[in-house]
Protein backbone atom coordinates (compact mmCIF):
# COMPACT_ATOMS: atom_id res chain seq x y z
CA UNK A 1 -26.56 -112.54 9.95
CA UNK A 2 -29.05 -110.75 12.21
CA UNK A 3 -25.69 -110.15 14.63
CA UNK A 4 -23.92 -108.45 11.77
CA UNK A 5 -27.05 -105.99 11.00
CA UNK A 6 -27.83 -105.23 14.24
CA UNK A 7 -23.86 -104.29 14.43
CA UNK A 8 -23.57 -101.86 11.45
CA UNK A 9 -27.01 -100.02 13.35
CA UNK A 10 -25.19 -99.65 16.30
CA UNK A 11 -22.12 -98.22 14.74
CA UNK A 12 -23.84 -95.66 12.37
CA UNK A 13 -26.06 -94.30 15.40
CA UNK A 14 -22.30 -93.88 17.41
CA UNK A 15 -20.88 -92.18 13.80
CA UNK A 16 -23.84 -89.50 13.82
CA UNK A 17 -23.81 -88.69 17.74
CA UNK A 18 -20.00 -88.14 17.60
CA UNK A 19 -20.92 -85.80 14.47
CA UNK A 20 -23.77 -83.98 16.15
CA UNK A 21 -21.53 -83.20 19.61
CA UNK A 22 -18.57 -82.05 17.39
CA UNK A 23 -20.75 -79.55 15.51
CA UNK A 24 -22.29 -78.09 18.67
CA UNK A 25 -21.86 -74.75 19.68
CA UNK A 26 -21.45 -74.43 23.17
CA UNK A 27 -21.80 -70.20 24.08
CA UNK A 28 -18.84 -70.20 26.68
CA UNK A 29 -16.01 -71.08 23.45
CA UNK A 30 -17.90 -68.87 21.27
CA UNK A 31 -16.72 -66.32 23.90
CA UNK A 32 -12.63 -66.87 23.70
CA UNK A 33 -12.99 -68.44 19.93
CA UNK A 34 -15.51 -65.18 18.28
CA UNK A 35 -13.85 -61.59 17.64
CA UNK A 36 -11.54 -60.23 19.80
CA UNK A 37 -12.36 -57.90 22.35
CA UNK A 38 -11.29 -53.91 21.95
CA UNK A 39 -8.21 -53.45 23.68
CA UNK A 40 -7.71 -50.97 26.56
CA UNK A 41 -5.66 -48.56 24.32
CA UNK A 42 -8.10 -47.86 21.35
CA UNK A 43 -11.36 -48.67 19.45
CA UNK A 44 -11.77 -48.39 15.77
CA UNK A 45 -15.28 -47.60 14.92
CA UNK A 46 -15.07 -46.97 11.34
CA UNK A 47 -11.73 -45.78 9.15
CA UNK A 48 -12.27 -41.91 10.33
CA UNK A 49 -13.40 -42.83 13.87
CA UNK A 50 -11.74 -43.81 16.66
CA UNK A 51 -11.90 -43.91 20.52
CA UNK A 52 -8.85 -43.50 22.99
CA UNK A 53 -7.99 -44.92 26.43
CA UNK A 54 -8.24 -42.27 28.71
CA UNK A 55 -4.62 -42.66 29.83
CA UNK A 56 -4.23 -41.90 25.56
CA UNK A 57 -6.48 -38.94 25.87
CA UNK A 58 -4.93 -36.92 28.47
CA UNK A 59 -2.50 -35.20 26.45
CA UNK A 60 -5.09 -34.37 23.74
CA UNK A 61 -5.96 -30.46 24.02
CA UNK A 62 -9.78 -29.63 22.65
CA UNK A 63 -10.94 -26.16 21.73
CA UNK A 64 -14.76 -24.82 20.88
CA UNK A 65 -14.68 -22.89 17.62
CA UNK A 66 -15.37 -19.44 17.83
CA UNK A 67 -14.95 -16.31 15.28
CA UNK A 68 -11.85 -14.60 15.69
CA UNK A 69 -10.92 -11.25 14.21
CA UNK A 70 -8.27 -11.76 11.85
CA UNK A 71 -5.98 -9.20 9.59
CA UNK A 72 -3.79 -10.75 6.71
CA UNK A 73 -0.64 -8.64 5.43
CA UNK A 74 0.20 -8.09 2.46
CA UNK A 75 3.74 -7.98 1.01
CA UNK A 76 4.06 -5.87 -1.87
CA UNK A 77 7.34 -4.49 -3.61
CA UNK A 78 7.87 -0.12 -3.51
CA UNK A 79 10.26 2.46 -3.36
CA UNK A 80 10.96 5.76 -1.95
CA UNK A 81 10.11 8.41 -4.20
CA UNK A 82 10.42 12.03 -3.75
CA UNK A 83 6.89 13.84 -2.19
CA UNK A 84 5.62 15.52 -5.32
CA UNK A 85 3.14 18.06 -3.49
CA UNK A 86 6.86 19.67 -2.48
CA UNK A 87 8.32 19.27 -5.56
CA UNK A 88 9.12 22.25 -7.77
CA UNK A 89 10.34 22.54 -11.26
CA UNK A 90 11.94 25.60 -12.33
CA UNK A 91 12.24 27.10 -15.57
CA UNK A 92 12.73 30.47 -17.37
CA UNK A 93 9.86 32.65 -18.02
CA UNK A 94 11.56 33.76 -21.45
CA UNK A 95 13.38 32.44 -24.29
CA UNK A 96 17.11 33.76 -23.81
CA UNK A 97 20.16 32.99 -22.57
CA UNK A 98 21.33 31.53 -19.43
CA UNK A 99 24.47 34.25 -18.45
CA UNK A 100 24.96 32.86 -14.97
CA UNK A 101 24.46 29.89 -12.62
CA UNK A 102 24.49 29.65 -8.94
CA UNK A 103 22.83 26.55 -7.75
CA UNK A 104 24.77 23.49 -7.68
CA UNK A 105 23.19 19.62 -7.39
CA UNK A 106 22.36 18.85 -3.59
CA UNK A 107 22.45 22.48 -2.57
CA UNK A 108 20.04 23.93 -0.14
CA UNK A 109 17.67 26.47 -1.00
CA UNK A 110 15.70 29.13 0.38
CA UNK A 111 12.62 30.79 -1.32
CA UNK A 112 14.02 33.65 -3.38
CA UNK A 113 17.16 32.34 -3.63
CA UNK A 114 18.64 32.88 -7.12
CA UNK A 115 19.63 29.72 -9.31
CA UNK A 116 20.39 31.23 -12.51
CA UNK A 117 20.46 34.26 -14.42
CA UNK A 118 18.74 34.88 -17.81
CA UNK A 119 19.32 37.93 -20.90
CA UNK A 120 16.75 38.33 -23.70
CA UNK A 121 15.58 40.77 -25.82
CA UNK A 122 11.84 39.88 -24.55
CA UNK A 123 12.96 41.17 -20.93
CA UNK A 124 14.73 44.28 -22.53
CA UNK A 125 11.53 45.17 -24.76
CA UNK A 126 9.31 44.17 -21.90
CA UNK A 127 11.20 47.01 -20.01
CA UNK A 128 11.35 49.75 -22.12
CA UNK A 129 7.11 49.79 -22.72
CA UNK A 130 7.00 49.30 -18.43
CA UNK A 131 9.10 52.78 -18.44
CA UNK A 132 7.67 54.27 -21.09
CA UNK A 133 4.32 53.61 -19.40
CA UNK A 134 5.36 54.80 -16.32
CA UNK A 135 7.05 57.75 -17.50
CA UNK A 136 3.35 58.68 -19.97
CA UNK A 137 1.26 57.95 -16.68
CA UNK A 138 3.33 60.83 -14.74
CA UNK A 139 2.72 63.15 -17.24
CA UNK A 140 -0.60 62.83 -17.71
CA UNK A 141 -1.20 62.45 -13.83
CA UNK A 142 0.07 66.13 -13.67
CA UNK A 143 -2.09 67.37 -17.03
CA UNK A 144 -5.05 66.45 -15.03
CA UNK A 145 -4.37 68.35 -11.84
CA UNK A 146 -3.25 71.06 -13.74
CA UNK A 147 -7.01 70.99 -15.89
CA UNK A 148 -8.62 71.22 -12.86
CA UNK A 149 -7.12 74.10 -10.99
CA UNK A 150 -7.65 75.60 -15.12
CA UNK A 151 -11.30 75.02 -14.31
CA UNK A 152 -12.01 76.16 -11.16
CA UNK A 153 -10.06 79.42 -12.35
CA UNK A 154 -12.70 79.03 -15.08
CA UNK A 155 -10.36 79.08 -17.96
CA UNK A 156 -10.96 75.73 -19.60
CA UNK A 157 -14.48 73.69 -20.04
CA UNK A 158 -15.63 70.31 -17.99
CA UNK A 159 -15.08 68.60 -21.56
CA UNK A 160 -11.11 69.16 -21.11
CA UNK A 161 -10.87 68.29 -17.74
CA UNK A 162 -12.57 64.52 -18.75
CA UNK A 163 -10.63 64.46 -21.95
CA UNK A 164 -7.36 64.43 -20.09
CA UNK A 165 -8.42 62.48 -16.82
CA UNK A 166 -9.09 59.72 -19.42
CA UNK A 167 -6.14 59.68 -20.66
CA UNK A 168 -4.55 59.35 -17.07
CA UNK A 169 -6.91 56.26 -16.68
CA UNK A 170 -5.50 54.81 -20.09
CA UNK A 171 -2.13 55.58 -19.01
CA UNK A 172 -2.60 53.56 -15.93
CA UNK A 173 -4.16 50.77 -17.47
CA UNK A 174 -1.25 50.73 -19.86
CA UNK A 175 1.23 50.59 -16.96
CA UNK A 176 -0.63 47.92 -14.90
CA UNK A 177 -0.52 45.65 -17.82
CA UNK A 178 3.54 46.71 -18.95
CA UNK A 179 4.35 45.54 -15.02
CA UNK A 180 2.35 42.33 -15.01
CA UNK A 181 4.29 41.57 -18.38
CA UNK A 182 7.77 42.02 -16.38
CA UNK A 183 6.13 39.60 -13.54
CA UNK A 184 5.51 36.91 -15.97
CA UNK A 185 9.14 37.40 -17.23
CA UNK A 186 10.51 36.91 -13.69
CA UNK A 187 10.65 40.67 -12.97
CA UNK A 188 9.49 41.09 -9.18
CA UNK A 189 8.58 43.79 -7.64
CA UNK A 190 11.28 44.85 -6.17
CA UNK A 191 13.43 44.48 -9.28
CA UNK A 192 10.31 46.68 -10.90
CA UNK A 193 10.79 49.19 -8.37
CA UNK A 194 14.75 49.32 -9.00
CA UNK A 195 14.19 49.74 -12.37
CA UNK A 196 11.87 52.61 -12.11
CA UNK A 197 14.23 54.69 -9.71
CA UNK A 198 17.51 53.97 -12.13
CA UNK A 199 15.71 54.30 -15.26
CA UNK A 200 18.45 51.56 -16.76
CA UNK A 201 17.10 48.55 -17.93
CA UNK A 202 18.38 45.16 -16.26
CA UNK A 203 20.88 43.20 -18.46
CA UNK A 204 19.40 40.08 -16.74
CA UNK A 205 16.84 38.83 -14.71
CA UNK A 206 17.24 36.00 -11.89
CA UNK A 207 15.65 32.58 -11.91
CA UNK A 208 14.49 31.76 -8.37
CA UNK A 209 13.23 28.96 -6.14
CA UNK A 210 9.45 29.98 -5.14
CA UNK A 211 10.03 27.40 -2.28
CA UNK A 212 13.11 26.09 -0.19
CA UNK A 213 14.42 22.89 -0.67
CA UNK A 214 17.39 20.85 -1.71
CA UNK A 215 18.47 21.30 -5.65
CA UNK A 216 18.11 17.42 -7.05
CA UNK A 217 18.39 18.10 -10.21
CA UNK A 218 19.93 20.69 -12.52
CA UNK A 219 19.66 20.99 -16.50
CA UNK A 220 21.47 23.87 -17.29
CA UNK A 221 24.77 25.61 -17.58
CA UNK A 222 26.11 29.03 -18.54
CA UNK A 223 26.40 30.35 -22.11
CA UNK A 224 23.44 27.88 -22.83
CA UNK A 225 20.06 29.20 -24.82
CA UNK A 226 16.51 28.40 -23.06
CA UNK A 227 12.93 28.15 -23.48
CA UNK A 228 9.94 28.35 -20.88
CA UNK A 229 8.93 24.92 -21.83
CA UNK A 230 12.63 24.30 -20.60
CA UNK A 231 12.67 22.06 -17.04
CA UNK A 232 15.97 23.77 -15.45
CA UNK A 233 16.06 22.95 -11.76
CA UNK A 234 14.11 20.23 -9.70
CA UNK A 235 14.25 21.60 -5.98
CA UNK A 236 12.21 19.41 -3.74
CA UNK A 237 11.73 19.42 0.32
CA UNK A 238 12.96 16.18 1.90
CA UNK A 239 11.66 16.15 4.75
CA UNK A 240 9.07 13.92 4.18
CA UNK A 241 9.41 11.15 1.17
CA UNK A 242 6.68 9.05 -0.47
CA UNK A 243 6.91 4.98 -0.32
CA UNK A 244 4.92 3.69 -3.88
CA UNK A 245 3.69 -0.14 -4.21
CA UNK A 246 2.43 -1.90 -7.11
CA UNK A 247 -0.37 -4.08 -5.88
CA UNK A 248 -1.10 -6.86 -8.05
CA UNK A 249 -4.59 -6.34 -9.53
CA UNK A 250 -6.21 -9.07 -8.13
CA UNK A 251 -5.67 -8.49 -4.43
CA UNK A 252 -6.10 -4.48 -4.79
CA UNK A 253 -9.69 -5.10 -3.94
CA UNK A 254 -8.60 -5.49 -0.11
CA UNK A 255 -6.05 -2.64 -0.25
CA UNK A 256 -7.99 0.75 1.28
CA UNK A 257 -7.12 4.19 2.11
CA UNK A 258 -5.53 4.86 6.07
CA UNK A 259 -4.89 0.93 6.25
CA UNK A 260 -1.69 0.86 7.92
CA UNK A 261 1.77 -0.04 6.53
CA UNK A 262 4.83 -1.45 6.93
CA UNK A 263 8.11 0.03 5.39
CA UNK A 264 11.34 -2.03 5.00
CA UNK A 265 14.24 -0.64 3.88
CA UNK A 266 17.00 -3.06 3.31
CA UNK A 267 19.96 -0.30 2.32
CA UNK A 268 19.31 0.67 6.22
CA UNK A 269 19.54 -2.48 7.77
CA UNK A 270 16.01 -3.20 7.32
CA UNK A 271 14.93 -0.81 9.28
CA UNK A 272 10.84 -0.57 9.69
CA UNK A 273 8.85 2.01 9.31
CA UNK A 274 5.26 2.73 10.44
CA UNK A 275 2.47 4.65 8.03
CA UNK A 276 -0.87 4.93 6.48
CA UNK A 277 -2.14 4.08 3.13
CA UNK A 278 -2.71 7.86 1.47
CA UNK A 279 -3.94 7.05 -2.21
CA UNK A 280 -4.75 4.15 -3.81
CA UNK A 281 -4.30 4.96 -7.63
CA UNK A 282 -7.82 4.69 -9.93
CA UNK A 283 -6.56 2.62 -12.82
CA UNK A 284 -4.54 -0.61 -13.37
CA UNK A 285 -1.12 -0.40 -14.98
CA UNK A 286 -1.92 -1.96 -18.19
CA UNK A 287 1.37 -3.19 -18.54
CA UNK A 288 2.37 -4.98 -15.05
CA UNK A 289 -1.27 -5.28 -13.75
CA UNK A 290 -0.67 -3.79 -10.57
CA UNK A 291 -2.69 -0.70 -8.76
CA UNK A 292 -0.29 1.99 -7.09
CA UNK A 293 -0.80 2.55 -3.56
CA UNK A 294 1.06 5.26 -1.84
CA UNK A 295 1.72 6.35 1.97
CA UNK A 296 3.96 9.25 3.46
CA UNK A 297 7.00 8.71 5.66
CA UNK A 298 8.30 11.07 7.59
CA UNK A 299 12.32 11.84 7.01
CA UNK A 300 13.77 14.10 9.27
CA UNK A 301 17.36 12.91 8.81
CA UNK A 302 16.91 12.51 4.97
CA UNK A 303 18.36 9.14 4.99
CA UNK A 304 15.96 8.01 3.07
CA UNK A 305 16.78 8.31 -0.41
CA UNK A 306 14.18 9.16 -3.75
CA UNK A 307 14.81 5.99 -5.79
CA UNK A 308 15.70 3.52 -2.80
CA UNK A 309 14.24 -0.15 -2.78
CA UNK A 310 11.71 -1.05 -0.13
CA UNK A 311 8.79 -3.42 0.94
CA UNK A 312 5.84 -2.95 1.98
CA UNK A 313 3.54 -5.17 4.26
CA UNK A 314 -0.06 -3.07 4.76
CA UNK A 315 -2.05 -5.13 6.94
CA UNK A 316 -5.87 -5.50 5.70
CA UNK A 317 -9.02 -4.67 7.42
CA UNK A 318 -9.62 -6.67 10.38
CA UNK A 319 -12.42 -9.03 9.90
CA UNK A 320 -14.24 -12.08 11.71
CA UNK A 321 -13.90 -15.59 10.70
CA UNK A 322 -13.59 -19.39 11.73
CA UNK A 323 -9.72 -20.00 11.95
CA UNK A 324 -7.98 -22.77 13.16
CA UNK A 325 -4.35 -23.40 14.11
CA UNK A 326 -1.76 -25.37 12.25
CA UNK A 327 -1.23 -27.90 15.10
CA UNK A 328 -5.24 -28.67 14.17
CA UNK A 329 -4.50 -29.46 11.00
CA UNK A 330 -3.61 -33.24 9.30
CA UNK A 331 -3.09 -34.03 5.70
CA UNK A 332 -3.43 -37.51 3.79
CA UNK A 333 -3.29 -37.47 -0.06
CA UNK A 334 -2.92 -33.51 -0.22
CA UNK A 335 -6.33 -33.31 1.93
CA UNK A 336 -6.49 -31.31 5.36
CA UNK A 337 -8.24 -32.84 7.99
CA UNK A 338 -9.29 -32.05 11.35
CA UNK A 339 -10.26 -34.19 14.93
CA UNK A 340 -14.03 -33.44 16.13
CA UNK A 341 -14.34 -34.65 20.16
CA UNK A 342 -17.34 -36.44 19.84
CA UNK A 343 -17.03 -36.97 24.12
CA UNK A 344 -16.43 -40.31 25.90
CA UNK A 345 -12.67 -39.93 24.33
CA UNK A 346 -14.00 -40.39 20.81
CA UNK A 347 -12.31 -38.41 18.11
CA UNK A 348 -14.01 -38.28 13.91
CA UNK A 349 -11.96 -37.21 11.02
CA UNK A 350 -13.61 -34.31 8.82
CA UNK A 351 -12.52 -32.90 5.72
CA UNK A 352 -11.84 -29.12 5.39
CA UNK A 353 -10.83 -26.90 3.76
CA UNK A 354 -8.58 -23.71 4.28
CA UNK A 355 -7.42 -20.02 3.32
CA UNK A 356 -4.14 -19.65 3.28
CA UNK A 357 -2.58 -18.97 6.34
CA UNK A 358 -2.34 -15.79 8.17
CA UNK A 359 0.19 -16.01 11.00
CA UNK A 360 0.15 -19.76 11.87
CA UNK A 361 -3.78 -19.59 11.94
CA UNK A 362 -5.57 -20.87 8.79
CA UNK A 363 -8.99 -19.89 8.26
CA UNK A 364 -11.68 -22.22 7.53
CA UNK A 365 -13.92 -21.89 4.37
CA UNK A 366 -15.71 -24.94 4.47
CA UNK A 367 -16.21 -28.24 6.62
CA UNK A 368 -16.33 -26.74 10.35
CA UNK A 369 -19.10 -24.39 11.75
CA UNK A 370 -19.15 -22.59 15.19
CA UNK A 371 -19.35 -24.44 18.41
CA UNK A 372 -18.02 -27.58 17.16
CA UNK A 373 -14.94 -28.53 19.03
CA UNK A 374 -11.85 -29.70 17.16
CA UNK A 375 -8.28 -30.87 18.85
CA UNK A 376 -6.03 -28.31 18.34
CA UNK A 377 -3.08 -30.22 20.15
CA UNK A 378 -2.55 -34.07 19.77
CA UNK A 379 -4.02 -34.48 16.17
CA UNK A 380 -1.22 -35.83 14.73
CA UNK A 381 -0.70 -38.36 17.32
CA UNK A 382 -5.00 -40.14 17.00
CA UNK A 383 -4.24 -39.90 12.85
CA UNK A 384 -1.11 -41.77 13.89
CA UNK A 385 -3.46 -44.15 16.03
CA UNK A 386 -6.36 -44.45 14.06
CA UNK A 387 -3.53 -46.00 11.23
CA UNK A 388 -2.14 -48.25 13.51
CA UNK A 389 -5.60 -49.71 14.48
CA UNK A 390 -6.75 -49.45 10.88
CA UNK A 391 -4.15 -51.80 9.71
CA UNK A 392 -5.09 -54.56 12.58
């Protein structure tokens, strides 16, 4: 009996040693058994953090952020249109009607040149009170010399002498206005001075160009009856051309006079041409909310056409800014993202965010500040990385 007890003591003191060695912890297997050791490729040190193997790092390019001066374009949708500073519309200076015409669409014109003729009763009237003047002024020119040699011969008084030498300036005054009244009827002067040495009165008078140019437009033909309110001939100089934008109303803020601009014209093989901005319009159109912008473009060999389709890219004023380049840049759930070199071949993941880009360089609004240095070649290969290790 004692045997047996002393047997069970024995056996439970064996049970609880073998228990207690089995539940040691001896440090060297806590070693190879505990977390595994980084690997010499890459570190994860939390989901946007991660550190390369040097050998992993060598094709990674790092650049300090600095401000860089930066211009955007912007494209906007024109035409040419014809200059209007040498742009003239020509009508007739009288109601009558039109007996002859001599300009033809596209022709070239001198100043002077004669377009059309006109006939009106107006011109003939007009006329007859210039000669009559004229003809009233002569005689009374020669009743005032004569009153003076009267007087000095003592025959007639001072008081006749400045009875008719008042007269003469009446006369004059009378004449002055008949000829101005011919000038605004298209009479010139030499036409005046034609008329004074025929004594006939002109059947007609000429409509001219008052500046040389190419005829683009004509309104009239012969036989037909006109007003001065009527627009007969459009003869414009085409040597230089304007190129008109509508800029929508929301960007015409950054649009300024002498920006520079360039011109494409697709009906010339997209040929580009170089100006300024000249006028940037005042108002908004209420009806397409754009702002009118205009520039002048030089057209020697008038191939450039009033009415012809072209684009415009003006280029805005330079300013400074944080930019960064689209090899920088890595997106995840319609996020960009950069890589900050935190040294020792470390690389974080920050948020930013971005204007839109401005030739392959997108500038930074928020998230990245000056001197911090980003990878700007390589990014896409530590986000691929940093996944890999993230889903060990």
């Amino acid at each position: 009996m004692k045997f047996q007890v002393r047997f069970n003591v024995c056996l439970w003191i064996i049970v609880f040693l073998t228990a207690a060695c089995s539940n040691g912890e001896d440090p060297s297997n806590n070693d190879s058994n505990g977390s595994a050791e980084p690997s010499d490729a890459t570190e994860l040190k939390s989901p946007d953090t991660i550190t390369l193997s040097p050998e992993m790092a060598k094709g990674i390019k790092v650049e300090e952020l600095k401000l860089t001066s930066l211009a955007d374009k912007i494209y906007v949708p024109s035409q040419i249109k014809v200059d209007e500073q040498k742009l003239i519309r020509v009508g007739a200076n009288v109601t009558g009607r039109i007996v002859e015409v001599n300009a033809k669409l596209g022709d070239n014109v001198n100043a002077g040149t004669t377009l059309a003729s006109i006939s009106s009763p107006e011109l003939t009237t007009a006329q007859l009170a210039y000669l009559r003047a004229h003809s009233l002024t002569l005689l009374n020119e020669r009743a005032a010399k004569r009153a003076k040699l009267l007087l000095d011969a003592d025959v007639i008084g001072a008081a006749e002498l400045q009875r008719r030498e008042a007269e003469l300036q009446v006369s004059r005054a009378e004449l002055s206005a008949a000829k101005d009244q011919l000038r605004l009827l298209g009479v010139y002067e030499s036409a005046v001075n034609d008329l004074v040495k025929r004594g006939q009165i002109l059947p007609s008078v000429a409509i001219t160009a008052s500046k040389s140019g190419t005829v683009i437009e004509r309104n009239v033909v012969a036989g037909q009856v006109v007003q001065p309110s009527d627009q007969l001939f459009k003869v414009a100089d085409l040597s230089t051309v304007w190129a008109v934008g509508d800029v929508p109303e929301h960007i015409a803020a950054n649009v300024e006079v002498d920006q520079h601009v360039e011109i494409q014209v697709p009906a010339l093989g997209n040929i580009t041409l170089d100006g300024l901005i000249v006028y940037v319009a005042d108002t908004v159109n209420p009806l397409t909310r754009t702002v009118m912008v205009r520039t002048v473009v030089e057209n020697p060999n008038r191939r450039l056409k009033p009415s012809m389709l072209t684009s415009m890219r003006i280029t805005e004023t330079p300013h400074e800014q944080i930019v960064i380049p689209e090899s920088a840049i890595v997106r995840e759930a319609n996020k960009d993202y950069v890589y900050l070199d935190e040294g020792n071949y470390t690389y974080r993941r920050v948020p930013v965010e971005l204007a839109p880009e401005i030739g392959n360089l997108r500038p930074v609004v928020s998230g990245l500040s000056l001197g911090q240095r980003i990878v700007i070649d390589g990014a896409f290969d530590i986000d691929n990385e940093r996944r890999l290790v993230e889903l060990e």
